[in-house]
N, C-alpha and C. Protein backbone atom coordinates (compact mmCIF):
# COMPACT_ATOMS: atom_id res chain seq x y z
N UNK A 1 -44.50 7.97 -4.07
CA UNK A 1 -43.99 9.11 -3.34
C UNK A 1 -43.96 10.32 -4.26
N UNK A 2 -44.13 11.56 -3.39
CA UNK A 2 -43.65 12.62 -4.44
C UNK A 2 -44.63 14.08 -4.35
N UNK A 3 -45.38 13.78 -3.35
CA UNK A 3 -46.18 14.58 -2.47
C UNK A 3 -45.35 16.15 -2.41
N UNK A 4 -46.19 17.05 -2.28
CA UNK A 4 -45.13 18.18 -1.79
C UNK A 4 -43.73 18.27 -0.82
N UNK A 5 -44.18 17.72 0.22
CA UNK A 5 -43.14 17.08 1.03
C UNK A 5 -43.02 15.76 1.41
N UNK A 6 -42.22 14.74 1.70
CA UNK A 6 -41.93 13.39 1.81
C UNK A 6 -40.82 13.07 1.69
N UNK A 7 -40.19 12.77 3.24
CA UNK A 7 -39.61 12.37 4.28
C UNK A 7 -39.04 11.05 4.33
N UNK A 8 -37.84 10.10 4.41
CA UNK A 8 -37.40 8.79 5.02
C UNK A 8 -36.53 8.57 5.39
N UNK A 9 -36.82 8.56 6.55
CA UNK A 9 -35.46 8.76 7.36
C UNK A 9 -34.48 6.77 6.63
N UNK A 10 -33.23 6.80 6.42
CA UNK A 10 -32.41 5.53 6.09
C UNK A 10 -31.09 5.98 7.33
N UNK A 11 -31.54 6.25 8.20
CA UNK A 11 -30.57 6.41 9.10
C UNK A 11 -29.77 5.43 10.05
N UNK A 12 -30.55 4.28 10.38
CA UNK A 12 -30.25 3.36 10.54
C UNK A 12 -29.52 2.22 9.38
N UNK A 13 -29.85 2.39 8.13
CA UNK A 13 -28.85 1.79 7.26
C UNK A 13 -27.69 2.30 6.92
N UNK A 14 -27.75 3.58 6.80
CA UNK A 14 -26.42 4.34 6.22
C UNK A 14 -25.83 4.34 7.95
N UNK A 15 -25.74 4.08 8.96
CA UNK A 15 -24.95 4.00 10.07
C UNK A 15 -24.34 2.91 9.77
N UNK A 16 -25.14 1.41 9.61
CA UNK A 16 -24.64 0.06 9.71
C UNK A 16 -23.52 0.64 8.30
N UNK A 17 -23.76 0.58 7.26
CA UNK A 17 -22.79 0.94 5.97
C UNK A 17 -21.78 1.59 6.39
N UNK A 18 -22.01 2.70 6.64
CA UNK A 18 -20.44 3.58 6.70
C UNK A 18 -19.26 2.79 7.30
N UNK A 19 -20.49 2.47 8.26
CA UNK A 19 -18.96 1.19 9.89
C UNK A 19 -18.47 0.58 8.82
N UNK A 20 -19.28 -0.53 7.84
CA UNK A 20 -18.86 -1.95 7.55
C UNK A 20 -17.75 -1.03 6.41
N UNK A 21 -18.40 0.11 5.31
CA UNK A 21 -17.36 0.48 4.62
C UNK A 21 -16.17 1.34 5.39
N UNK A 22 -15.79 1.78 5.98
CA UNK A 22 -14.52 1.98 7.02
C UNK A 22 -13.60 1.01 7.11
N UNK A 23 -14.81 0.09 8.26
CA UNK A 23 -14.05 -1.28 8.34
C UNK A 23 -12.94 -1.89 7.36
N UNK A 24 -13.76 -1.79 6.32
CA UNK A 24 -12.83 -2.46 5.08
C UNK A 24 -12.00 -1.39 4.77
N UNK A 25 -11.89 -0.56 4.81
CA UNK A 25 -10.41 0.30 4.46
C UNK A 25 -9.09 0.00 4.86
N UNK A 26 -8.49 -0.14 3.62
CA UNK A 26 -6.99 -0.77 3.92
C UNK A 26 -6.02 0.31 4.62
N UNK A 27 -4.65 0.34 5.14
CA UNK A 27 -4.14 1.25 5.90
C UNK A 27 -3.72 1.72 4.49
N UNK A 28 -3.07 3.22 4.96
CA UNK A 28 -2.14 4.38 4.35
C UNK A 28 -0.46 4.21 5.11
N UNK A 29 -0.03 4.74 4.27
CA UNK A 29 1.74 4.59 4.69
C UNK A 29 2.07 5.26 4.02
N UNK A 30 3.00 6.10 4.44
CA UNK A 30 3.63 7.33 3.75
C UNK A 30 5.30 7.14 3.76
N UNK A 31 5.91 6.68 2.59
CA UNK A 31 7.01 5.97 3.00
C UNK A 31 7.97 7.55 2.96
N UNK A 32 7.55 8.04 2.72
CA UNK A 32 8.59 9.60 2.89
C UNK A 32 8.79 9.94 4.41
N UNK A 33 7.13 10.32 4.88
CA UNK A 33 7.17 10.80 6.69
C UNK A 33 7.32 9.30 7.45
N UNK A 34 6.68 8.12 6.74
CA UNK A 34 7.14 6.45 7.96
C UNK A 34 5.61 6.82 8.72
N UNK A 35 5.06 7.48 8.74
CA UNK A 35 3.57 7.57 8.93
C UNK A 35 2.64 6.21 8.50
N UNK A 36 2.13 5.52 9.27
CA UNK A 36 1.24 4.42 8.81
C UNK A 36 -0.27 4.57 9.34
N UNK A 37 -1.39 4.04 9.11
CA UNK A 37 -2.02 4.45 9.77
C UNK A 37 -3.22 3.42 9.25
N UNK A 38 -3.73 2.85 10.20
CA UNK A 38 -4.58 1.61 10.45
C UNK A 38 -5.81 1.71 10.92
N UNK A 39 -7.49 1.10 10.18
CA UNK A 39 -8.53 1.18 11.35
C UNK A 39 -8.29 -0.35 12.45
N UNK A 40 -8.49 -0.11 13.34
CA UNK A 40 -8.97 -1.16 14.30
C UNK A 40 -10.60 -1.04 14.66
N UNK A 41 -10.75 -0.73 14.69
CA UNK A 41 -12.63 -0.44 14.52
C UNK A 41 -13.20 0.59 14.58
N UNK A 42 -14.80 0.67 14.44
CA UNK A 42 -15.72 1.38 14.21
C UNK A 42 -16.11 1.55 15.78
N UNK A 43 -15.83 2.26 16.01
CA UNK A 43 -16.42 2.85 17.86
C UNK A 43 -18.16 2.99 17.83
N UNK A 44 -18.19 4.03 17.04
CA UNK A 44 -19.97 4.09 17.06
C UNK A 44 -19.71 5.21 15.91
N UNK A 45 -20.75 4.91 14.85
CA UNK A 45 -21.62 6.47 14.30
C UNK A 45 -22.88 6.70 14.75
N UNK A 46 -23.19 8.08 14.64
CA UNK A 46 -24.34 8.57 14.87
C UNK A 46 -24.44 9.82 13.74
N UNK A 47 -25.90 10.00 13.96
CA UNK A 47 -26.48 11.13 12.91
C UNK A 47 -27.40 11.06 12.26
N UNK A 48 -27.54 11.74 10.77
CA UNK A 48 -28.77 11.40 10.24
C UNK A 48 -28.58 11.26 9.08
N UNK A 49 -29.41 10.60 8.05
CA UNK A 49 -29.41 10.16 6.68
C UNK A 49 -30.81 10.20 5.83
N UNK A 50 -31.09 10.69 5.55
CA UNK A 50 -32.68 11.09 4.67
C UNK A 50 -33.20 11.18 3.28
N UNK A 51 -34.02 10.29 2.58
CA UNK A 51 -34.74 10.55 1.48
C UNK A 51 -35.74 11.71 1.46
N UNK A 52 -35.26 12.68 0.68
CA UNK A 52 -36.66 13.83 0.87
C UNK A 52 -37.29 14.26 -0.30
N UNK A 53 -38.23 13.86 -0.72
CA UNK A 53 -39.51 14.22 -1.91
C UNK A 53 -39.53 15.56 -1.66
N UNK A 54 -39.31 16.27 -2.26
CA UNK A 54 -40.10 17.67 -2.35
C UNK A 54 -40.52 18.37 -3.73
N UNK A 55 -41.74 18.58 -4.12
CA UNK A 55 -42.30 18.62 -5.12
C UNK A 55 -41.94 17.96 -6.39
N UNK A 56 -42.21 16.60 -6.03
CA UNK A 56 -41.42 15.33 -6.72
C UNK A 56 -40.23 15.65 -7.23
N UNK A 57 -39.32 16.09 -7.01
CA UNK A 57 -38.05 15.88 -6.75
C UNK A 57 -37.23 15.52 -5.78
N UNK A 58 -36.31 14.44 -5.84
CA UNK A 58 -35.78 13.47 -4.59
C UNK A 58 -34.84 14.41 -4.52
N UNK A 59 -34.04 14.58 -2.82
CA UNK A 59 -32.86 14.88 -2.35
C UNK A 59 -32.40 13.74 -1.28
N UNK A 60 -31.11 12.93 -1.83
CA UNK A 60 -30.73 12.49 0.09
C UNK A 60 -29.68 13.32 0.39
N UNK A 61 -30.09 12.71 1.76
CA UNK A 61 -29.35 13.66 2.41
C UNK A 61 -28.37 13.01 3.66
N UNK A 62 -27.32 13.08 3.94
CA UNK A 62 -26.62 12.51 5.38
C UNK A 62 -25.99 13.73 6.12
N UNK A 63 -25.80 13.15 7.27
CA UNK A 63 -25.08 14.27 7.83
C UNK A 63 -24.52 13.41 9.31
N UNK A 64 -23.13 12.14 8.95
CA UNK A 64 -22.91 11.10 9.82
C UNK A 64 -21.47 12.09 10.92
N UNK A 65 -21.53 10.84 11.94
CA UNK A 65 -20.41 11.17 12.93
C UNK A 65 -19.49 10.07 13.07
N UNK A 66 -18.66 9.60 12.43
CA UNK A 66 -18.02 8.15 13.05
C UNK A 66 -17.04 8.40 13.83
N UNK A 67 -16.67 7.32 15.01
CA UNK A 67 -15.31 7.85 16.10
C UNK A 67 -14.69 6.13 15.53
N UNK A 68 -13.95 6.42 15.36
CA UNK A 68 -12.81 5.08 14.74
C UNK A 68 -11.47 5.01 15.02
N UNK A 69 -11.67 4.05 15.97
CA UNK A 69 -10.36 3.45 16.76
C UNK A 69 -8.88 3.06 15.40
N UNK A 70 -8.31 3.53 15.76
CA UNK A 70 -6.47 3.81 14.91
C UNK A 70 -5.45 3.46 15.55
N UNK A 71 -4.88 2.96 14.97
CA UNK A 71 -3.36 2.93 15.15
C UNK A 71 -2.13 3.51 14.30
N UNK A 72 -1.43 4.18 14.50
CA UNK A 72 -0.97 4.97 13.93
C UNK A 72 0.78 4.71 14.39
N UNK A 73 1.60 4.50 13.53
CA UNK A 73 2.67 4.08 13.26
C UNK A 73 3.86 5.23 12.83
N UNK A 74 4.97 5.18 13.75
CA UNK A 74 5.34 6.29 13.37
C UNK A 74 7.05 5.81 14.15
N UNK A 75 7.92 6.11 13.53
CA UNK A 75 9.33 5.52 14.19
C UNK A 75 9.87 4.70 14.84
N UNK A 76 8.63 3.53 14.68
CA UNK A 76 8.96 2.77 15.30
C UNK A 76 8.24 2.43 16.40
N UNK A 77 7.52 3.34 16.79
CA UNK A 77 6.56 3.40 17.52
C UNK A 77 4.97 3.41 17.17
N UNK A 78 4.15 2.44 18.07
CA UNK A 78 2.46 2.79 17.71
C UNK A 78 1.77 3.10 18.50
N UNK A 79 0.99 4.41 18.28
CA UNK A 79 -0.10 4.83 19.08
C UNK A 79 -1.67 4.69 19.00
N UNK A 80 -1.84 4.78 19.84
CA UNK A 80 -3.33 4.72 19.84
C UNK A 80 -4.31 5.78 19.67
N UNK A 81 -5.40 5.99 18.87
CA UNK A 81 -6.61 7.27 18.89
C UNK A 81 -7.64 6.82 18.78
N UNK A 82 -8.31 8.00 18.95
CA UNK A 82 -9.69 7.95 17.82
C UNK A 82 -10.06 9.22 17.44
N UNK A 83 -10.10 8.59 16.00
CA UNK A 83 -10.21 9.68 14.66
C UNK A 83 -12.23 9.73 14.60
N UNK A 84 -12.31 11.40 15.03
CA UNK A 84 -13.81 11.42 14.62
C UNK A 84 -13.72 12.30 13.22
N UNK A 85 -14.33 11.75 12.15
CA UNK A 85 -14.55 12.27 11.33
C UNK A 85 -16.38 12.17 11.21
N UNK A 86 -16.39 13.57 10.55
CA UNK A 86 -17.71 14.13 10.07
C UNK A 86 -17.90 14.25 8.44
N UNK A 87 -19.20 13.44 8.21
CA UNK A 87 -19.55 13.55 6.30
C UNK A 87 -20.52 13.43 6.21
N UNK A 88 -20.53 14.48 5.36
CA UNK A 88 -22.05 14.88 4.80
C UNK A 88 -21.71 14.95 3.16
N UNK A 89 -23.09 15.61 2.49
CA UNK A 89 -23.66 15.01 1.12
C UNK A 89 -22.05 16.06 0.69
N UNK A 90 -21.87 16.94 0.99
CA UNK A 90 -20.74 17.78 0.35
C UNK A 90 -19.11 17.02 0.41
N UNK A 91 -19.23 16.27 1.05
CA UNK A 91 -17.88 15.33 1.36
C UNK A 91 -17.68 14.50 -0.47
N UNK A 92 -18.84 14.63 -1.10
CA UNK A 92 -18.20 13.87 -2.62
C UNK A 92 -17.36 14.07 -3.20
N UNK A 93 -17.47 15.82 -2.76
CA UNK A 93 -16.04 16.73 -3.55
C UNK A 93 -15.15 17.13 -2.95
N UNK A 94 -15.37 17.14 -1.67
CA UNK A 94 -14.17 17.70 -0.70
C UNK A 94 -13.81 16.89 0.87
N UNK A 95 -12.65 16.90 1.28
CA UNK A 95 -12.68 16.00 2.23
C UNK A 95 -13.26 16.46 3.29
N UNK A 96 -13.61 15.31 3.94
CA UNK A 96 -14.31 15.42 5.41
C UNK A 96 -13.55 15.92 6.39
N UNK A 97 -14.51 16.79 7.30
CA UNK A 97 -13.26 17.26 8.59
C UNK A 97 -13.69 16.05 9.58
N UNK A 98 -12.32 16.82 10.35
CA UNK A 98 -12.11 15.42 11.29
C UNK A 98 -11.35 15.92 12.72
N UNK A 99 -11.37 15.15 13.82
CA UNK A 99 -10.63 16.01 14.71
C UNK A 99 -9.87 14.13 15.11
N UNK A 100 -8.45 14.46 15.87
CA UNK A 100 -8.02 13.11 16.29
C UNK A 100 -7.80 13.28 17.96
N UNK A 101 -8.00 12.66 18.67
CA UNK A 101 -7.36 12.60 20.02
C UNK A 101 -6.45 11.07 20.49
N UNK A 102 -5.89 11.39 21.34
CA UNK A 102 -5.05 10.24 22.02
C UNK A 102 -5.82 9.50 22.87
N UNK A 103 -5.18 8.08 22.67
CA UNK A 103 -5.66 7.46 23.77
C UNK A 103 -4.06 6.31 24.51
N UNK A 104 -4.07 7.25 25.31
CA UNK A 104 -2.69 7.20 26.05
C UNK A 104 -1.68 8.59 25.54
N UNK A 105 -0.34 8.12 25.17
CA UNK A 105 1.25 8.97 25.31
C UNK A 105 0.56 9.61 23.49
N UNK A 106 0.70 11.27 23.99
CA UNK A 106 0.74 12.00 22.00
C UNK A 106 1.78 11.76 21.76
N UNK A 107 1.66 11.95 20.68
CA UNK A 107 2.92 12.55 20.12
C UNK A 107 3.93 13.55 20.51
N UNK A 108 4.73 14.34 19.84
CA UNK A 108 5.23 15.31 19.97
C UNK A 108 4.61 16.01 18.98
N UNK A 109 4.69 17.37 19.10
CA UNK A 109 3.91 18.88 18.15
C UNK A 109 4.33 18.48 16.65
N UNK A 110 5.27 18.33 16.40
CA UNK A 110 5.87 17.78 14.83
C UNK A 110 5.38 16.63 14.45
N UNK A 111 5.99 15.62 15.21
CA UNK A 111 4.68 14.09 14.82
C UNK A 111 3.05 14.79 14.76
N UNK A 112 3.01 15.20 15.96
CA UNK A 112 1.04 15.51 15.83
C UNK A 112 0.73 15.94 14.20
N UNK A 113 1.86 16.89 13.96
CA UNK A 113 1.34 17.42 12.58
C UNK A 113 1.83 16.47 11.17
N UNK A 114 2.62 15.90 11.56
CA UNK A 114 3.00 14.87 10.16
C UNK A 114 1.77 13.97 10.20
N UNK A 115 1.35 13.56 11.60
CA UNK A 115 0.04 12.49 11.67
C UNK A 115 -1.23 13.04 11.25
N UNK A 116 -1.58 14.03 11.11
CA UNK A 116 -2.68 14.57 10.72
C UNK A 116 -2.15 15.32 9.34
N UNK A 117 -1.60 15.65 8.64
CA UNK A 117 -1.19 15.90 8.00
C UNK A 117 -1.56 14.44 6.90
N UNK A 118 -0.82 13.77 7.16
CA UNK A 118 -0.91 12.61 6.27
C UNK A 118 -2.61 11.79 6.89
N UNK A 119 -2.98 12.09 7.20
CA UNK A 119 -4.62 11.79 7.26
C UNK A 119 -5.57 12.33 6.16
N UNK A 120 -4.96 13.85 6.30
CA UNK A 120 -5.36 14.68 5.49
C UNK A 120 -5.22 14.42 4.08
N UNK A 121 -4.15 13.84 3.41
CA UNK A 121 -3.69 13.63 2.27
C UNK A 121 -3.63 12.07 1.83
N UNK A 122 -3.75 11.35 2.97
CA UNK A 122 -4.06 9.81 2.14
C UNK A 122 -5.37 8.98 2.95
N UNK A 123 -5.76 9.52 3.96
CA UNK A 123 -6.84 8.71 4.16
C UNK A 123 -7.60 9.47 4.30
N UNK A 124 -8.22 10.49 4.45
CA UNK A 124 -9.88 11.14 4.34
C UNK A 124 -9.88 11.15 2.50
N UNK A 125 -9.26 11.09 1.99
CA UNK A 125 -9.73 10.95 0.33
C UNK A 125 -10.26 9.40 0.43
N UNK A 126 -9.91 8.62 0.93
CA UNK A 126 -10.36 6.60 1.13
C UNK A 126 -11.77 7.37 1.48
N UNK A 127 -12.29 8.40 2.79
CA UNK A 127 -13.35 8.31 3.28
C UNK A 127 -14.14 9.21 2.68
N UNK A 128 -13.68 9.87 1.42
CA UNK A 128 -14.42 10.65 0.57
C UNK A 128 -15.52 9.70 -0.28
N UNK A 129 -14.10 8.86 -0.51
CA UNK A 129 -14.98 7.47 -1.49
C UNK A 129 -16.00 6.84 -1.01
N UNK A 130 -15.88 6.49 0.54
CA UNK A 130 -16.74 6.11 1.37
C UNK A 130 -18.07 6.70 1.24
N UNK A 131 -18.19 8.24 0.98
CA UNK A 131 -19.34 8.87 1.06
C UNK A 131 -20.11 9.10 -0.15
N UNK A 132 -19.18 8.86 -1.11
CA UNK A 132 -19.92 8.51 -2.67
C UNK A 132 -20.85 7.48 -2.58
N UNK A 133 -20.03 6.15 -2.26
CA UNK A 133 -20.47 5.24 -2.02
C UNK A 133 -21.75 5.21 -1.80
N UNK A 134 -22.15 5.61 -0.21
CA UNK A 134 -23.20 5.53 0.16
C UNK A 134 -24.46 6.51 -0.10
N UNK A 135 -23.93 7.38 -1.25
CA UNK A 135 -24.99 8.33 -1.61
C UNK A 135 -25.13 7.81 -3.54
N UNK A 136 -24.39 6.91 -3.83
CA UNK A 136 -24.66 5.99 -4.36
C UNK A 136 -25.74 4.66 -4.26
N UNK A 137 -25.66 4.15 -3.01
CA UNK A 137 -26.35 3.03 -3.04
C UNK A 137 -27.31 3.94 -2.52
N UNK A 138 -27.55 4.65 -1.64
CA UNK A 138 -29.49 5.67 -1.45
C UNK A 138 -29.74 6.11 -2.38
N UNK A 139 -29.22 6.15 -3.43
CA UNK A 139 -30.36 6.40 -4.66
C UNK A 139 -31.16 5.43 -5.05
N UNK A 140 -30.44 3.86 -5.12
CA UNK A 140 -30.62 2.57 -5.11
C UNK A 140 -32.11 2.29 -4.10
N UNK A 141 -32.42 2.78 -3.28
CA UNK A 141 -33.35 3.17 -2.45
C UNK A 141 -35.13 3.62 -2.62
């Protein structure tokens, strides 16, 4: 390889990866806010992931979508979501954005924000690692 331009798409591997590394992510608990927060599964990713030659120099590249079913623990009470987070090659250094929705009863405006709040601060850094990871093993590639 190494042509002016040259192309490979690994999009189908780095999908199966991200799920299985998610999957394995242990929960967060914030014993200050009582915030807990759990995967129950990998819903679906989609997106794209790419080896690109360009004037023999390699770039990969991702740019994933995962929606990941949660449970989220909070006074005693557990709710249900799904957390879509978005990561790309820039996620090594900074965390991934993410949006959460309900599935069933929200929260209240104060919970909403302690729950995302503490997403923000103990589990999208887990899914930072996640994205090392896999721009780790595509070099391996």
């Amino acid at each position: 390889m190494g042509g002016t331009w040259e192309e490979k798409s690994v999009k189908v591997w780095a999908r199966r990866r991200l799920a299985e590394l998610i999957e394995r992510l242990s929960g967060t608990r914030d014993r200050t806010t009582g915030v807990a927060v759990r995967v129950q599964k990998v819903r679906s990713v989609s997106g794209e992931a790419d080896i690109i030659y360009s004037r023999n120099k390699r770039k990969d590249g991702i740019d994933l979508t995962a929606k990941i079913d949660i449970d989220v623990e909070l006074q005693g009470k557990t709710l249900s979501g799904i957390l879509r987070v978005e990561v790309a090659n820039n996620n090594r250094e900074e965390v991934p954005e993410f949006t959460l929705e309900w599935a069933g009863d929200s929260p209240s405006l104060d919970d909403n924000i302690s729950i995302k709040g503490h997403l923000r601060k103990q589990f999208m850094p887990k899914m930072r690692d996640v994205v090392g990871a896999i721009l780790d093993e595509m070099k391996a590639q």
